[in-house]
PDB file of N, CA and C in Angstrom:
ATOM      1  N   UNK A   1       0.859  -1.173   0.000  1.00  0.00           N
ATOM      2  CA  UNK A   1       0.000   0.000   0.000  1.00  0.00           C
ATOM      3  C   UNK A   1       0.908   1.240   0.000  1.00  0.00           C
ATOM      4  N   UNK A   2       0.637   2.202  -0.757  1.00  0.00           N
ATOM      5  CA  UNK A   2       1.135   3.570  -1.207  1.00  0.00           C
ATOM      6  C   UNK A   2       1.004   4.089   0.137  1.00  0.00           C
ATOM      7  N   UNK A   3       1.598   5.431   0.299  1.00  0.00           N
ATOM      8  CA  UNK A   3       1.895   6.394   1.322  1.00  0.00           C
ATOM      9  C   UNK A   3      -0.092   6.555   1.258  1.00  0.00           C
ATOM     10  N   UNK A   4       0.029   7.618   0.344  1.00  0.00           N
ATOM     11  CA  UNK A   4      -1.643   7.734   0.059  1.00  0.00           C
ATOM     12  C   UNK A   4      -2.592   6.957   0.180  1.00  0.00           C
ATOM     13  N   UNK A   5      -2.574   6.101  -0.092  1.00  0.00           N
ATOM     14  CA  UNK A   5      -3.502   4.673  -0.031  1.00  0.00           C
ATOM     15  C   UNK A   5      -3.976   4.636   1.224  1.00  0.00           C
ATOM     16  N   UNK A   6      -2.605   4.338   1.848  1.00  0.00           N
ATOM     17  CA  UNK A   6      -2.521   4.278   3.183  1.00  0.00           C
ATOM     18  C   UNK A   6      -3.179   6.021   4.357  1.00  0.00           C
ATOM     19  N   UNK A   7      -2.912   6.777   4.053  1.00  0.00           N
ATOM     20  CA  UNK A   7      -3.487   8.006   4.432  1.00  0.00           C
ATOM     21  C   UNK A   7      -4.779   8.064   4.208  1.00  0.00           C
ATOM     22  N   UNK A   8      -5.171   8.074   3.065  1.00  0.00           N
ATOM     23  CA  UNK A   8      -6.581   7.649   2.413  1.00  0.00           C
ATOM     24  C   UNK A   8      -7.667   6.926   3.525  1.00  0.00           C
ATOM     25  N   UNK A   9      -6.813   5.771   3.769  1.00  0.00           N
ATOM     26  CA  UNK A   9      -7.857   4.458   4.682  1.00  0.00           C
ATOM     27  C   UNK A   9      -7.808   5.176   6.220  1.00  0.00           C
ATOM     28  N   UNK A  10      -7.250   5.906   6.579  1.00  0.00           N
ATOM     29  CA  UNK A  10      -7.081   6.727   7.573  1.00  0.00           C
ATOM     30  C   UNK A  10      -8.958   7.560   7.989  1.00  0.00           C
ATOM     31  N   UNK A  11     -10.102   7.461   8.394  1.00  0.00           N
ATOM     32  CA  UNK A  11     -10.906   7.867   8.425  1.00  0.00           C
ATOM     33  C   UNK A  11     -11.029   9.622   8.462  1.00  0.00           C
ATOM     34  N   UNK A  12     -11.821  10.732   7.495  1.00  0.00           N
ATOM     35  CA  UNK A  12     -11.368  11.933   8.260  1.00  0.00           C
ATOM     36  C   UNK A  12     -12.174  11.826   9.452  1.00  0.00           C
ATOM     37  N   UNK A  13     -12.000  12.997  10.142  1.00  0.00           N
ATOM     38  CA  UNK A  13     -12.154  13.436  11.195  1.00  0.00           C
ATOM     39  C   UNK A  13     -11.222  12.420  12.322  1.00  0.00           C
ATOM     40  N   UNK A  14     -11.394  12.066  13.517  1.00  0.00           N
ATOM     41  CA  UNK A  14     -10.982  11.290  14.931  1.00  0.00           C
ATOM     42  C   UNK A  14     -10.995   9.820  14.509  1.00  0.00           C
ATOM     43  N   UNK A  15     -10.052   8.848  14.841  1.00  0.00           N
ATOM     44  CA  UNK A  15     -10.327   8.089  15.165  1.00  0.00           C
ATOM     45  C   UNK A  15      -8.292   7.513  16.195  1.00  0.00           C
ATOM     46  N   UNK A  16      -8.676   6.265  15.895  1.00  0.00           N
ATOM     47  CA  UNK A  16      -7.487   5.337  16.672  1.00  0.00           C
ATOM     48  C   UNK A  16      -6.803   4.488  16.092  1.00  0.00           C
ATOM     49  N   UNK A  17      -5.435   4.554  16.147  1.00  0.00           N
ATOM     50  CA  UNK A  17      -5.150   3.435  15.298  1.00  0.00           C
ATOM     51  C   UNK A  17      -3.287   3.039  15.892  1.00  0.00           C
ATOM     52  N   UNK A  18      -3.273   1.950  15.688  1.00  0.00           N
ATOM     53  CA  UNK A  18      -2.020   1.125  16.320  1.00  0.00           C
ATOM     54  C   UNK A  18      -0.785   1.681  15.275  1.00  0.00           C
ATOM     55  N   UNK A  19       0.390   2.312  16.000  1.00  0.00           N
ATOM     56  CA  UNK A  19       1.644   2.899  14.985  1.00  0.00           C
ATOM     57  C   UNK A  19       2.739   1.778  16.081  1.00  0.00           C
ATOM     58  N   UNK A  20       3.711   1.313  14.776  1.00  0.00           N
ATOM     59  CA  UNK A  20       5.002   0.240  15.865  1.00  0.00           C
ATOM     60  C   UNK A  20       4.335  -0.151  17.210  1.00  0.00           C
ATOM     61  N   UNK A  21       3.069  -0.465  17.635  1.00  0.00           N
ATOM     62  CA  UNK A  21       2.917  -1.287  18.774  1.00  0.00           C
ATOM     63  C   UNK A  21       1.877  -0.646  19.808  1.00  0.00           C
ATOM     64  N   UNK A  22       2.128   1.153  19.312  1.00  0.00           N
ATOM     65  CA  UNK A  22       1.493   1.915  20.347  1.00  0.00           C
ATOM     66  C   UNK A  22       0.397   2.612  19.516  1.00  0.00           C
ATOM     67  N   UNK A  23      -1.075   2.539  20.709  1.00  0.00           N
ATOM     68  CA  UNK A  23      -2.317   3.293  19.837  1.00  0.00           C
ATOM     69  C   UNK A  23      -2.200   4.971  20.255  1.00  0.00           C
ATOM     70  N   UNK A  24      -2.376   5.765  18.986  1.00  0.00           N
ATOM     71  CA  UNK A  24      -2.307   7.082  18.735  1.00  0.00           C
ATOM     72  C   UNK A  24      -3.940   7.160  18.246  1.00  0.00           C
ATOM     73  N   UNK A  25      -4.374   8.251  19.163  1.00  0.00           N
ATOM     74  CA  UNK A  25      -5.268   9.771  18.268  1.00  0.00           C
ATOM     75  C   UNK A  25      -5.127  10.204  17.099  1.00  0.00           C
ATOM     76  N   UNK A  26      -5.749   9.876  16.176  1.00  0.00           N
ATOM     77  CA  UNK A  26      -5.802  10.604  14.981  1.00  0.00           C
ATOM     78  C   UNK A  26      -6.277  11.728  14.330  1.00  0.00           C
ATOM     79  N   UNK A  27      -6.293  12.700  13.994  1.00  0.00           N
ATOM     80  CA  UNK A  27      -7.003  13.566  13.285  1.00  0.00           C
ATOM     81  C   UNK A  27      -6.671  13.969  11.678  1.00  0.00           C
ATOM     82  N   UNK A  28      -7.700  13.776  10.658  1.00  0.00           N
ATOM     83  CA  UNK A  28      -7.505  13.600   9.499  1.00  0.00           C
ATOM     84  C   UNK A  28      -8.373  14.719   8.880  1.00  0.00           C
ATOM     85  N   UNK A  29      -7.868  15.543   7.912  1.00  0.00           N
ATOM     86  CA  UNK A  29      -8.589  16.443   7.126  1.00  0.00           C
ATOM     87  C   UNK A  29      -8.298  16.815   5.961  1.00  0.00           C
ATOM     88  N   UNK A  30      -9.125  17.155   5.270  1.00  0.00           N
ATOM     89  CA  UNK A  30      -9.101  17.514   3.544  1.00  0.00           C
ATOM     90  C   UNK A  30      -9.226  18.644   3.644  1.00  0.00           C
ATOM     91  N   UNK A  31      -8.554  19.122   2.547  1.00  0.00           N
ATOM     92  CA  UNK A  31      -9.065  20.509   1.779  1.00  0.00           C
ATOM     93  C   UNK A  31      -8.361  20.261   0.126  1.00  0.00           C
ATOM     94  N   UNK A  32      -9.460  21.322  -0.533  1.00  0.00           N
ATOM     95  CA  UNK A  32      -8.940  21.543  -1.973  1.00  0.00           C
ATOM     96  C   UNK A  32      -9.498  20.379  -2.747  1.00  0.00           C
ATOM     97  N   UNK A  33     -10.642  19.861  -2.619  1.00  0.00           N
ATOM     98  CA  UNK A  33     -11.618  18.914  -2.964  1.00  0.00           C
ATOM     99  C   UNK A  33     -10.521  17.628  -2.958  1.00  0.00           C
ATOM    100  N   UNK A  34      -9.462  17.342  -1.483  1.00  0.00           N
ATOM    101  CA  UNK A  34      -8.603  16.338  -1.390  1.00  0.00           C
ATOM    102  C   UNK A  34      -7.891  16.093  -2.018  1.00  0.00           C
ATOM    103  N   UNK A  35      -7.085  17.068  -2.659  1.00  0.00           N
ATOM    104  CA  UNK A  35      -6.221  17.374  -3.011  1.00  0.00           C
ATOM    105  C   UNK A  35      -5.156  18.141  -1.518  1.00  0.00           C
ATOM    106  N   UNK A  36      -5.350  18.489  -0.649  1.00  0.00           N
ATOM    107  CA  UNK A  36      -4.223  18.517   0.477  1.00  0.00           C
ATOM    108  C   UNK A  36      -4.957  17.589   1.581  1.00  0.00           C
ATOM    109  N   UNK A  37      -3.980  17.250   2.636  1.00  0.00           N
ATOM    110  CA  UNK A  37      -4.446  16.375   3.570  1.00  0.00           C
ATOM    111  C   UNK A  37      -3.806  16.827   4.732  1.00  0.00           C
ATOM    112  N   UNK A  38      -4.394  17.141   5.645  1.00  0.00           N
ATOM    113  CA  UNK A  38      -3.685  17.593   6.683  1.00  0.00           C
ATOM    114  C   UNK A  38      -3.648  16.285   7.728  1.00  0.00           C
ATOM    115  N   UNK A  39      -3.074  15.487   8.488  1.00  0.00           N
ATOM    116  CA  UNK A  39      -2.500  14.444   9.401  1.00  0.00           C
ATOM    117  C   UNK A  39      -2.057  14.772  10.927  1.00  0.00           C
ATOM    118  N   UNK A  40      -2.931  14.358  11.451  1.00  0.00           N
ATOM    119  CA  UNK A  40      -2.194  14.796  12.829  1.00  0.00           C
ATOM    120  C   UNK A  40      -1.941  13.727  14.171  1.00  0.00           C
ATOM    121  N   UNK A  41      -1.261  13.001  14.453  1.00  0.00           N
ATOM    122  CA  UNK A  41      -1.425  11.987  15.456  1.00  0.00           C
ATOM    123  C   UNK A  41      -0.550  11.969  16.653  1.00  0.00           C
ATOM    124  N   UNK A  42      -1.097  12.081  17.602  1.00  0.00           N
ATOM    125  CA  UNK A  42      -0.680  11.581  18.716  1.00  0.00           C
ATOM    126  C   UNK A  42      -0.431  10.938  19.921  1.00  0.00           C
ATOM    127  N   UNK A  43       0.273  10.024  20.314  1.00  0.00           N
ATOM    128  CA  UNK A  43       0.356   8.466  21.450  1.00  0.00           C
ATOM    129  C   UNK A  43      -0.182   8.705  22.548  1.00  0.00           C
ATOM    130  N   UNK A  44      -1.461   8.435  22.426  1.00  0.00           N
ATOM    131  CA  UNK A  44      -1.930   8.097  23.742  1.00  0.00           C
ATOM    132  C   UNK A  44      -1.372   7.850  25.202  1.00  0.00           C
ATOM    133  N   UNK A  45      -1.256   8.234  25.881  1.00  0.00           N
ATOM    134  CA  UNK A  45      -0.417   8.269  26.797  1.00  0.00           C
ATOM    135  C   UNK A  45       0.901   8.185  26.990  1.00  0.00           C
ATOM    136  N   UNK A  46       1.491   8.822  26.003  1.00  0.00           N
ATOM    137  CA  UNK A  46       3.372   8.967  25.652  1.00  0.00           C
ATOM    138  C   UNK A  46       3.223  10.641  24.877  1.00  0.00           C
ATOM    139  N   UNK A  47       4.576  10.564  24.924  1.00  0.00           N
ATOM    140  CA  UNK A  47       4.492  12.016  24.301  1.00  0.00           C
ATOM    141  C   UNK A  47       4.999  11.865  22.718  1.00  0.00           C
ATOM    142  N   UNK A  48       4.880  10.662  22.116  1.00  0.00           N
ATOM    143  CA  UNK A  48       5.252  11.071  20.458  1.00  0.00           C
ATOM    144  C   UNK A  48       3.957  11.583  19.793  1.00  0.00           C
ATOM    145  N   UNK A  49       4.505  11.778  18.905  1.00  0.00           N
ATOM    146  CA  UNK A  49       3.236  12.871  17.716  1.00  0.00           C
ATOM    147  C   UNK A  49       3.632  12.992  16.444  1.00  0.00           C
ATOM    148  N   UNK A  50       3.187  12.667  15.259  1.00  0.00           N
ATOM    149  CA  UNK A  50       3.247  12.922  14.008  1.00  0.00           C
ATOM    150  C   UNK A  50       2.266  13.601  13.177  1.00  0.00           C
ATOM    151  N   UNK A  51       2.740  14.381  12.563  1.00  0.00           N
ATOM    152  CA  UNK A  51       2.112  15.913  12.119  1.00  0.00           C
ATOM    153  C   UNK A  51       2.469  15.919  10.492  1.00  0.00           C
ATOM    154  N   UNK A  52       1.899  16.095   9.549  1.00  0.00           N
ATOM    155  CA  UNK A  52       1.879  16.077   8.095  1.00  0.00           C
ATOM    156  C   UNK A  52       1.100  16.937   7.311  1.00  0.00           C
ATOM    157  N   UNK A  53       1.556  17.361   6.734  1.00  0.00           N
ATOM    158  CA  UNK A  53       0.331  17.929   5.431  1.00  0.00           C
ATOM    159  C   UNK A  53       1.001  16.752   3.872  1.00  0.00           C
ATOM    160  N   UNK A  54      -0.169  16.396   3.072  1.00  0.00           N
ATOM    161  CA  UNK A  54       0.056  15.600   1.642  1.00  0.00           C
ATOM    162  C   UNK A  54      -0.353  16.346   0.923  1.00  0.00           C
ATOM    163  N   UNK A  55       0.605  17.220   0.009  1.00  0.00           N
ATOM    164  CA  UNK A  55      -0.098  17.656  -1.468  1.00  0.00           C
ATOM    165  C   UNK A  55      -0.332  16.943  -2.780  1.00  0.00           C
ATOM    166  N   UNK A  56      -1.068  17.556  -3.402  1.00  0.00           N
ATOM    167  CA  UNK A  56      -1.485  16.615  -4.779  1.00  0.00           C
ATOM    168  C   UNK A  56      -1.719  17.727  -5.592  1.00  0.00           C
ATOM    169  N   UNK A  57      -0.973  17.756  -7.154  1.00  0.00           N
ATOM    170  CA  UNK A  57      -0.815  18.693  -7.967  1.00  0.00           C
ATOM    171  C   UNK A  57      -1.182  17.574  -8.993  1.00  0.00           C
ATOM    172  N   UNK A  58      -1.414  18.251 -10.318  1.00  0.00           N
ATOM    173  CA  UNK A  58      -1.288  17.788 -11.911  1.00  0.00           C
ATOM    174  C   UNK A  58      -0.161  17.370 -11.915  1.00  0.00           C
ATOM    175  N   UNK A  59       1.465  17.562 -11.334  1.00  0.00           N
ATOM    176  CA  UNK A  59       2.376  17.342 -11.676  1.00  0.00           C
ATOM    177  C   UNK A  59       2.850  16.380 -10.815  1.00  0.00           C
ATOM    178  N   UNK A  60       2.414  16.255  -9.666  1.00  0.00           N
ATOM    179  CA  UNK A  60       3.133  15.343  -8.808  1.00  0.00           C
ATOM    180  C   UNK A  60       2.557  15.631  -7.000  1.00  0.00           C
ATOM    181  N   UNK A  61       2.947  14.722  -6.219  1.00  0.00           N
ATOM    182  CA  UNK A  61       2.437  14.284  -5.094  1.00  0.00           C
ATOM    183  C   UNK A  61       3.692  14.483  -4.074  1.00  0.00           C
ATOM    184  N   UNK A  62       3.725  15.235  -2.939  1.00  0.00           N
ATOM    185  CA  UNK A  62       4.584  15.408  -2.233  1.00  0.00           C
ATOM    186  C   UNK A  62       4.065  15.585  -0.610  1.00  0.00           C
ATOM    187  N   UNK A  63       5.100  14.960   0.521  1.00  0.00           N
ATOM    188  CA  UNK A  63       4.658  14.824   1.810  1.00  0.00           C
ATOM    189  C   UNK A  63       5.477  15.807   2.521  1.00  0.00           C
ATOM    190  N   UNK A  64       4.725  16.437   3.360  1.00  0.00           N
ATOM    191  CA  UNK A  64       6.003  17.469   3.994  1.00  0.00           C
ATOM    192  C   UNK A  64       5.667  17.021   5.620  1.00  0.00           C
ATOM    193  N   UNK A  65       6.432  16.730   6.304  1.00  0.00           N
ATOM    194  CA  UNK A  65       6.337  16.352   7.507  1.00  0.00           C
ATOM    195  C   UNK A  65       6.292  18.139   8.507  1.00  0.00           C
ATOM    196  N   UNK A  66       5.448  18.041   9.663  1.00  0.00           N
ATOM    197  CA  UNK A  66       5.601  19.590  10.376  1.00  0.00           C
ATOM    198  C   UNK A  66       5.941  19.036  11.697  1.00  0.00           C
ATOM    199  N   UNK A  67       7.168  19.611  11.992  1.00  0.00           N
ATOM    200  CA  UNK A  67       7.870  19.324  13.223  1.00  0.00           C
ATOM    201  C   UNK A  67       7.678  18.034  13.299  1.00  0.00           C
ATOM    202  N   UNK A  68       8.167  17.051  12.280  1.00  0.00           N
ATOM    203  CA  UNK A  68       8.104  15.633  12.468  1.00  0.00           C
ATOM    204  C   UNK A  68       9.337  15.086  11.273  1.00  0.00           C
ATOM    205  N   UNK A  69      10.297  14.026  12.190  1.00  0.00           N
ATOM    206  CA  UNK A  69      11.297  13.901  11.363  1.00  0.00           C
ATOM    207  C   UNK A  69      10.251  12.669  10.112  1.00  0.00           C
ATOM    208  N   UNK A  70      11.532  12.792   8.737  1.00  0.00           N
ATOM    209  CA  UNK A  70      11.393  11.538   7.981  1.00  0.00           C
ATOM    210  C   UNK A  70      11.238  10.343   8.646  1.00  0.00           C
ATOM    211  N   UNK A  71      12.143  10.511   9.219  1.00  0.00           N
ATOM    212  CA  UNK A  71      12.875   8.878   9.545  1.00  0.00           C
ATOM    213  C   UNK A  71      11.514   8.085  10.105  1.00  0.00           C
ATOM    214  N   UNK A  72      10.290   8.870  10.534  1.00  0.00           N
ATOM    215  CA  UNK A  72       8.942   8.418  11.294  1.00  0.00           C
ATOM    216  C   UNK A  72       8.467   7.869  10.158  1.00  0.00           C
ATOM    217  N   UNK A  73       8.471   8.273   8.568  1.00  0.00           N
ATOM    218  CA  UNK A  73       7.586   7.463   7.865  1.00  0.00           C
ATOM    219  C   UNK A  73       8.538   6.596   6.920  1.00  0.00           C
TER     220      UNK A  73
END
């Protein structure tokens, strides 16, 4: 499964979901008739957090992580 694919199956709005072992808060949102994706998650009782926006152009598809290293995806 693609980065997207995978973001995609991600429900918008709240939900929960298991990352390496530990369940995180999710928050998922569109804009630009889903064409951007905004990503926001964070570990339930730990302090990690992963933060994203996904763009989508005519030309190409790019992930920019916000205050969140690569090395997380």
């Amino acid at each position: 499964m693609g980065v997207l694919q995978y973001i995609r199956s991600i429900p918008i709005g709240y939900s929960e979901v298991i990352y390496k072992g530990e369940k995180y808060g999710v928050t998922r949102a569109e804009f630009n008739k889903g064409n951007s994706i905004k990503l926001y998650a964070e570990e339930l009782g730990g302090k990690d957090f992963i933060s994203l926006n996904y763009y989508i152009t005519s030309l190409s598809e790019s992930l920019k992580p916000c205050e969140t290293s690569m090395t997380k995806f």
